[in-house]
C-alpha atoms as a PDB file:
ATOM      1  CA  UNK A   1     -38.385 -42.734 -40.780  1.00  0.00           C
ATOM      2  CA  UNK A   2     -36.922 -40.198 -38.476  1.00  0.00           C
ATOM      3  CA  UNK A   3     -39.566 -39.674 -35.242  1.00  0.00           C
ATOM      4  CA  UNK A   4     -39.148 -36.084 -34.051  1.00  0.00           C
ATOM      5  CA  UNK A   5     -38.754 -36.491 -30.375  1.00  0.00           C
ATOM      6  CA  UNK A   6     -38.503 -33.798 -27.279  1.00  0.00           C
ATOM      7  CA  UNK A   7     -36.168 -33.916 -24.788  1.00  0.00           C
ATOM      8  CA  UNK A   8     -36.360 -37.402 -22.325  1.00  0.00           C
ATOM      9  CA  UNK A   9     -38.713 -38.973 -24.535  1.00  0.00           C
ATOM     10  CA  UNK A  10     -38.015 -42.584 -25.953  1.00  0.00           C
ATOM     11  CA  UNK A  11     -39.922 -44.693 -28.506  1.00  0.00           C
ATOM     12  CA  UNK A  12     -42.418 -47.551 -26.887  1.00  0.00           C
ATOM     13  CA  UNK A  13     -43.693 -48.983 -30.345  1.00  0.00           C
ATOM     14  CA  UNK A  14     -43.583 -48.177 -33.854  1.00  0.00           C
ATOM     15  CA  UNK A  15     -45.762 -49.976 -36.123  1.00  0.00           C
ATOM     16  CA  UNK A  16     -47.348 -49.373 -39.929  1.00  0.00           C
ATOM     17  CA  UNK A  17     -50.763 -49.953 -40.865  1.00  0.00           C
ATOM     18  CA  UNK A  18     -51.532 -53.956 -40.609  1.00  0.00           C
ATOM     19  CA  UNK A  19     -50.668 -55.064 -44.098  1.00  0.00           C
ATOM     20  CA  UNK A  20     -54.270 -56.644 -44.561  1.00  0.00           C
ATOM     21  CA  UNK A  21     -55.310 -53.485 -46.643  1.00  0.00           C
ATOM     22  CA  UNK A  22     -52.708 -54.831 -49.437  1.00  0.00           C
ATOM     23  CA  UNK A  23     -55.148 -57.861 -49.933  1.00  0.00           C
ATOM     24  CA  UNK A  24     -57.399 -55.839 -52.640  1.00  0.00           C
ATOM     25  CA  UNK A  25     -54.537 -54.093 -54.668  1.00  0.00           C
ATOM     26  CA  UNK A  26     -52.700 -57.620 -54.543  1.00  0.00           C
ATOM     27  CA  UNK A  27     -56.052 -59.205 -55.587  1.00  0.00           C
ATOM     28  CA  UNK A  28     -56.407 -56.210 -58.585  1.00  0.00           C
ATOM     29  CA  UNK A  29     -52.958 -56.884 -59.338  1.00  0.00           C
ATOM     30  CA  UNK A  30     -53.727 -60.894 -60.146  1.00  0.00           C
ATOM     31  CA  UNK A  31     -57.053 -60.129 -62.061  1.00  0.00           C
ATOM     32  CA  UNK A  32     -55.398 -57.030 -63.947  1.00  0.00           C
ATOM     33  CA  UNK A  33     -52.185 -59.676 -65.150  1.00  0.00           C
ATOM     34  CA  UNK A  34     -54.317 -62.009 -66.066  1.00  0.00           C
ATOM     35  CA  UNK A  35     -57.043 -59.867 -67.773  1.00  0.00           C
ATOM     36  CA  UNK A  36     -54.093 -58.568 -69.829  1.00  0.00           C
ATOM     37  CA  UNK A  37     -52.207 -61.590 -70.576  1.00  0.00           C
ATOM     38  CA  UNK A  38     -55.979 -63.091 -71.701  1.00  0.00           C
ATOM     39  CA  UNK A  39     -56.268 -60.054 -74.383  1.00  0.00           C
ATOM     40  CA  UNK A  40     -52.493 -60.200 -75.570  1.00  0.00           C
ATOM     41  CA  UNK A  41     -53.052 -63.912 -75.934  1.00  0.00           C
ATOM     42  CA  UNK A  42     -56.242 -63.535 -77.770  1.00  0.00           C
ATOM     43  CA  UNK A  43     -55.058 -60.383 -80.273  1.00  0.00           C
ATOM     44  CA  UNK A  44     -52.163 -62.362 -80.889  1.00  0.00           C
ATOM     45  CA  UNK A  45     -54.241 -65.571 -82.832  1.00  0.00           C
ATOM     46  CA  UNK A  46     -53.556 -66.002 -86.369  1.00  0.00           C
ATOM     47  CA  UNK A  47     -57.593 -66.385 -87.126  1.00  0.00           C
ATOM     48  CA  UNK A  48     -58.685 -63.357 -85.926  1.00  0.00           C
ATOM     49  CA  UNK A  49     -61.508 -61.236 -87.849  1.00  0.00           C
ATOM     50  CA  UNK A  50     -59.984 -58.995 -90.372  1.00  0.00           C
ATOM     51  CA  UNK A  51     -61.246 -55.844 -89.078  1.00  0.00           C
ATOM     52  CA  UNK A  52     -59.287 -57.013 -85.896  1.00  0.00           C
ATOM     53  CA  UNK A  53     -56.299 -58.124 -87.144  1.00  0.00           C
ATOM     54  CA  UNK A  54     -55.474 -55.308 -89.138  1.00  0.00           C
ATOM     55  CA  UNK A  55     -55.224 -53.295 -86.085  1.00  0.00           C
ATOM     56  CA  UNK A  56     -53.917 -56.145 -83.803  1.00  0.00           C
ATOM     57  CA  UNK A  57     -50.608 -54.134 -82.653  1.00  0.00           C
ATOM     58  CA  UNK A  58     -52.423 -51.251 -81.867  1.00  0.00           C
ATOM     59  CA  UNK A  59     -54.776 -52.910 -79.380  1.00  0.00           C
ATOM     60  CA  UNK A  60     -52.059 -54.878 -77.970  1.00  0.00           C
ATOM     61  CA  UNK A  61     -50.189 -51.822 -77.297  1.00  0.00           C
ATOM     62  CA  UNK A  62     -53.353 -49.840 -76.128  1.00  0.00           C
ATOM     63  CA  UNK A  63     -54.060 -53.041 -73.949  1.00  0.00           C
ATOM     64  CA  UNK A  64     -50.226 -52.676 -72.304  1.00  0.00           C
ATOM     65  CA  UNK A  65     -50.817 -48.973 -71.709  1.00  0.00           C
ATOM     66  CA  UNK A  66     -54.047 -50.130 -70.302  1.00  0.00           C
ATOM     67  CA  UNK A  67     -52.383 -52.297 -67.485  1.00  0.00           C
ATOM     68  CA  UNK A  68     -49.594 -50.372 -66.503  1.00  0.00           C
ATOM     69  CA  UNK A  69     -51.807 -46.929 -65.887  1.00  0.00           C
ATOM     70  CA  UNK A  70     -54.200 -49.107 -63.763  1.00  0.00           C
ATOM     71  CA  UNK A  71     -51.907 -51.167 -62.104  1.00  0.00           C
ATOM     72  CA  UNK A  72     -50.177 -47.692 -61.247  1.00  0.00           C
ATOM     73  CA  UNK A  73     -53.630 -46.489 -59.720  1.00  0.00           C
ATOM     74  CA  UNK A  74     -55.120 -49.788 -58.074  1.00  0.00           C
ATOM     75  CA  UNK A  75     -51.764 -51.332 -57.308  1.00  0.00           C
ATOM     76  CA  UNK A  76     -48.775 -49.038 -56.595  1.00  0.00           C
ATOM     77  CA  UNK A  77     -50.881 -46.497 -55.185  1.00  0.00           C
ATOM     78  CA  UNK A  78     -52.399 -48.049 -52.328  1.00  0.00           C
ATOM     79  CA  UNK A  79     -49.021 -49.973 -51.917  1.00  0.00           C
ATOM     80  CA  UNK A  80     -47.199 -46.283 -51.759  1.00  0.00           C
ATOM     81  CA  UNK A  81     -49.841 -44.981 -49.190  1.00  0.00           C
ATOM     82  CA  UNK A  82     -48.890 -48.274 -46.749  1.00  0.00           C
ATOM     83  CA  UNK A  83     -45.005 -48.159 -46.665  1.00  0.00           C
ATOM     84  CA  UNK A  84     -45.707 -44.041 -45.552  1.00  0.00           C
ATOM     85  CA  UNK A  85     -48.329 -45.029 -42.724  1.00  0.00           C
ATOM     86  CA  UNK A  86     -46.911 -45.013 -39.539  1.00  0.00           C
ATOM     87  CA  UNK A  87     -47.967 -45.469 -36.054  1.00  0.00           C
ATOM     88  CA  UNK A  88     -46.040 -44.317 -33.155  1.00  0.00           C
ATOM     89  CA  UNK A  89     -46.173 -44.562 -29.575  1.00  0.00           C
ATOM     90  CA  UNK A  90     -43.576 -43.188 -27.278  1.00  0.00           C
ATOM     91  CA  UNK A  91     -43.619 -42.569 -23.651  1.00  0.00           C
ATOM     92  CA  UNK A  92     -45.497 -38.750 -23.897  1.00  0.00           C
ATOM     93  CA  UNK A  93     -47.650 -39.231 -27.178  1.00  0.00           C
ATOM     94  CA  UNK A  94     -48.973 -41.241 -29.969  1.00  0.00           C
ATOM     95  CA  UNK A  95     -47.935 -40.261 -33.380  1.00  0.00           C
ATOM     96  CA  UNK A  96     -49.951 -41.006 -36.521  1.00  0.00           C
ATOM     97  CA  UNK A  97     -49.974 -40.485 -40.195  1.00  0.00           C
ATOM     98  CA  UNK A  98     -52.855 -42.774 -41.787  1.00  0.00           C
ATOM     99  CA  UNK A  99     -52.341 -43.689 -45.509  1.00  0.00           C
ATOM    100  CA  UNK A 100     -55.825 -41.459 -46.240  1.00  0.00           C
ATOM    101  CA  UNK A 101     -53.582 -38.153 -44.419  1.00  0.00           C
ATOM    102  CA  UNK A 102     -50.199 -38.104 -46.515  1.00  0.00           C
ATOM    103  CA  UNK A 103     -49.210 -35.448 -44.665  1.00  0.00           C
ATOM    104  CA  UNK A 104     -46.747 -34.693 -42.003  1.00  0.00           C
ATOM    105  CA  UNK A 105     -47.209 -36.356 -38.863  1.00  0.00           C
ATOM    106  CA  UNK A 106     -49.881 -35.993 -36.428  1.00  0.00           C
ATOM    107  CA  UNK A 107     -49.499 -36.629 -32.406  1.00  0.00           C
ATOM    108  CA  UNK A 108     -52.014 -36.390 -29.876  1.00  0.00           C
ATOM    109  CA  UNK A 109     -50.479 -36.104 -26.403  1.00  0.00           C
ATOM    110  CA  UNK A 110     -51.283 -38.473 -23.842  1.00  0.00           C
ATOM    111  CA  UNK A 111     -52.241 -36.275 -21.060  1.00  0.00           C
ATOM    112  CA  UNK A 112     -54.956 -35.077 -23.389  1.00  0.00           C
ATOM    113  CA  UNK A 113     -56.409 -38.542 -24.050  1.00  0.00           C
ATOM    114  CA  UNK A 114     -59.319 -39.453 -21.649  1.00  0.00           C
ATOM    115  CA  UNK A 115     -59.799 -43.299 -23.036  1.00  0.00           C
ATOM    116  CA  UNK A 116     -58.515 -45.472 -25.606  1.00  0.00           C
ATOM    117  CA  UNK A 117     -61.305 -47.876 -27.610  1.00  0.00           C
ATOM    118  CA  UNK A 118     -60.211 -51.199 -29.149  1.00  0.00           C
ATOM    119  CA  UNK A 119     -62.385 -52.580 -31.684  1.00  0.00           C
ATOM    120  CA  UNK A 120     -61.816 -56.131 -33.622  1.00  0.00           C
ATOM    121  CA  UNK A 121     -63.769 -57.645 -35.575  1.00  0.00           C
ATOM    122  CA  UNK A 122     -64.539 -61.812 -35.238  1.00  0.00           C
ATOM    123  CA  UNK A 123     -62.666 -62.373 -38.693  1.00  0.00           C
ATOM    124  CA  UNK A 124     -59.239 -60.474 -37.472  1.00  0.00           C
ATOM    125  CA  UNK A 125     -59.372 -62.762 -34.244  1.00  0.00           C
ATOM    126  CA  UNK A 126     -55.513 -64.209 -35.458  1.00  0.00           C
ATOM    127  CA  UNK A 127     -54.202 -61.279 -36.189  1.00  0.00           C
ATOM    128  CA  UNK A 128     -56.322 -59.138 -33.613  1.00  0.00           C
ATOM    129  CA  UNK A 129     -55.872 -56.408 -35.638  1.00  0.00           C
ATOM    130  CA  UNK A 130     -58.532 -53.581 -35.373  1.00  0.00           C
ATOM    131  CA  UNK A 131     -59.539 -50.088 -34.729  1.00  0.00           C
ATOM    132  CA  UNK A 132     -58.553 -48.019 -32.007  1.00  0.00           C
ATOM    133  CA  UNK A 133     -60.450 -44.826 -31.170  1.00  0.00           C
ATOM    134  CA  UNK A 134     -58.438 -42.232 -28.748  1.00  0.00           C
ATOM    135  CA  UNK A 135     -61.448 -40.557 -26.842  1.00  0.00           C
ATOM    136  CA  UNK A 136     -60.223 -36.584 -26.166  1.00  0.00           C
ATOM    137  CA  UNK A 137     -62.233 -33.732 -24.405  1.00  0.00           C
ATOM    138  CA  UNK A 138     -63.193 -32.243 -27.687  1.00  0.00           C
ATOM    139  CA  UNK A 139     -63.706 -35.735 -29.545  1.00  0.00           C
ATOM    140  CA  UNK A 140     -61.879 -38.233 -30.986  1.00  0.00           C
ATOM    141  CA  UNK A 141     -59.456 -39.649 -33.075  1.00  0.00           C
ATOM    142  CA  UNK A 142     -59.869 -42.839 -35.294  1.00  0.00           C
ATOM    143  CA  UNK A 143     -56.959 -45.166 -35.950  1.00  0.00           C
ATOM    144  CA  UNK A 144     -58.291 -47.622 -38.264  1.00  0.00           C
ATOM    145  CA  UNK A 145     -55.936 -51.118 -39.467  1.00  0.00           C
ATOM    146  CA  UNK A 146     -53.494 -51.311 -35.903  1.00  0.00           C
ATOM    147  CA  UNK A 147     -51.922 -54.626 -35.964  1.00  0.00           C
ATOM    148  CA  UNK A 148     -52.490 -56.356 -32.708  1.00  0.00           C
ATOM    149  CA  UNK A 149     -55.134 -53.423 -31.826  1.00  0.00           C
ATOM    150  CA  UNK A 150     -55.489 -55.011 -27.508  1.00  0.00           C
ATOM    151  CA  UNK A 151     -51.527 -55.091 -26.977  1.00  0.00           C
ATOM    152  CA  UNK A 152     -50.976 -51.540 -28.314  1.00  0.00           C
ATOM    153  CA  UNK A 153     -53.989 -49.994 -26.222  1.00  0.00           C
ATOM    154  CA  UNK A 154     -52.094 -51.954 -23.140  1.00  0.00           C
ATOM    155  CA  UNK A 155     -48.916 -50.427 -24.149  1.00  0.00           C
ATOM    156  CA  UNK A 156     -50.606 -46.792 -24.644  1.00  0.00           C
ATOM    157  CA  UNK A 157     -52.255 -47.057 -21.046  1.00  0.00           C
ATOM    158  CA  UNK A 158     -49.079 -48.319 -19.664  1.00  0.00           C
ATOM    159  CA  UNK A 159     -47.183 -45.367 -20.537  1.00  0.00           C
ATOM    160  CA  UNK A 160     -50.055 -43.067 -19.569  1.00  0.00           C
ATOM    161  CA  UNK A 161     -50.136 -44.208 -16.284  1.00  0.00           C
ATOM    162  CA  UNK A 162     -46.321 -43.582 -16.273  1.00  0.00           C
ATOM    163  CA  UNK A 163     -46.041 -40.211 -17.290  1.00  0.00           C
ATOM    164  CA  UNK A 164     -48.774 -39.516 -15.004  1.00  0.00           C
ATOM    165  CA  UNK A 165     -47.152 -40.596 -11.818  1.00  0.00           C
ATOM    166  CA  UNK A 166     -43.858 -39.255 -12.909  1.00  0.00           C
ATOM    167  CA  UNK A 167     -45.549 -35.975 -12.920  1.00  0.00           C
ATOM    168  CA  UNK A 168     -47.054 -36.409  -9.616  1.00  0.00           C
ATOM    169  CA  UNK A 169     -43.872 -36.096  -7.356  1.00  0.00           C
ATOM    170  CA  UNK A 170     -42.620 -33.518  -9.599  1.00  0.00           C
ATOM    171  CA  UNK A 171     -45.617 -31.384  -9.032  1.00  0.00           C
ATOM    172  CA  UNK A 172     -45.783 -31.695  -5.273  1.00  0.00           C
ATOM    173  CA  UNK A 173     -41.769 -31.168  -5.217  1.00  0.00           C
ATOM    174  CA  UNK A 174     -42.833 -27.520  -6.591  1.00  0.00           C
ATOM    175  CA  UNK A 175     -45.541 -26.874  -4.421  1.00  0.00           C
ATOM    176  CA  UNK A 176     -43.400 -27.557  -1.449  1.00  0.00           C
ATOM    177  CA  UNK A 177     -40.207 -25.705  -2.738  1.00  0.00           C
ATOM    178  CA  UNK A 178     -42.982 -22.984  -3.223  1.00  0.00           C
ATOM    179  CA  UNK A 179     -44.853 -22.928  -0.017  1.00  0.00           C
ATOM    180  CA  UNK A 180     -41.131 -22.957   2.084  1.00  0.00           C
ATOM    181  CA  UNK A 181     -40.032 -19.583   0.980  1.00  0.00           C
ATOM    182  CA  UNK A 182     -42.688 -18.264   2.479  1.00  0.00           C
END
């Protein structure tokens, strides 16, 4: 994925949503196979009822149709909405798009961020995935599944401090350019 960058700025991480939030669909996936495999196994007995093995193809093929639409939904879906999640943190924002948002990008600049919030819970303590909430002036922005959650809030405060006291000198190499014309 292309990140739309302005001028000067460069790419610190770039990370997807941890891939823990596959463990359901990969868990529907297992209980959908063998769900299905259990009923194509079953409607294809030789001493079936007769009422049920008249129809027999028909629910087998009802039963196909059956898996594929809700592997589709459970599966594919929420596998679809991962590989287009992307977190990004460069060296004057952080760019988001969550799998819930599929829409374009979203960046919150990080002069406008007034704290950064990592939350893990005891069961992520190996992967120290988490939660990190980007505290603004006007509220606040959730980023929910951030692999390694503590590292990337280092990272984040790390280049906040940076673009602050590059901008420093900068303004008070204009106020003194300013005040000499005078």
């Amino acid at each position: 994925m292309k990140v739309p960058l302005h001028e000067k700025e460069r790419v610190i991480v770039s990370t997807r949503e941890h891939s823990r939030v596959l463990f359901q669909p990969f868990i529907a996936l297992l209980l959908l196979t063998v769900m299905c495999s259990f009923v194509l196994g079953y409607l294809s007995r030789n001493d079936l009822s007769s009422w049920l093995s008249e129809n027999a193809e028909l629910w087998q093929l009802v039963s196909v149709i059956l898996y594929a639409v809700l592997v589709a939904i459970w599966c594919v879906t929420p596998w679809v909405r991962w590989m287009r999640s992307r977190i990004v943190l460069t060296t004057e924002r952080i760019l988001f798009r969550s799998s819930l948002n599929p829409g374009k990008l979203q960046s919150v600049g990080l002069f406008s961020i007034r704290d950064l919030i990592a939350y893990t819970k005891k069961q992520n303590s190996m992967t120290r995935a988490g939660t990190l909430d980007i505290v603004l002036s006007h509220g606040y922005v959730r980023l929910s599944h951030i692999p390694s959650v503590p590292y990337f809030r280092t990272l984040a405060i790390e280049a906040m401090t940076n673009l602050r006291n590059a901008r420093i000198p900068a303004q008070a190499e204009a106020s003194n350019s300013e005040g000499m014309g005078q």
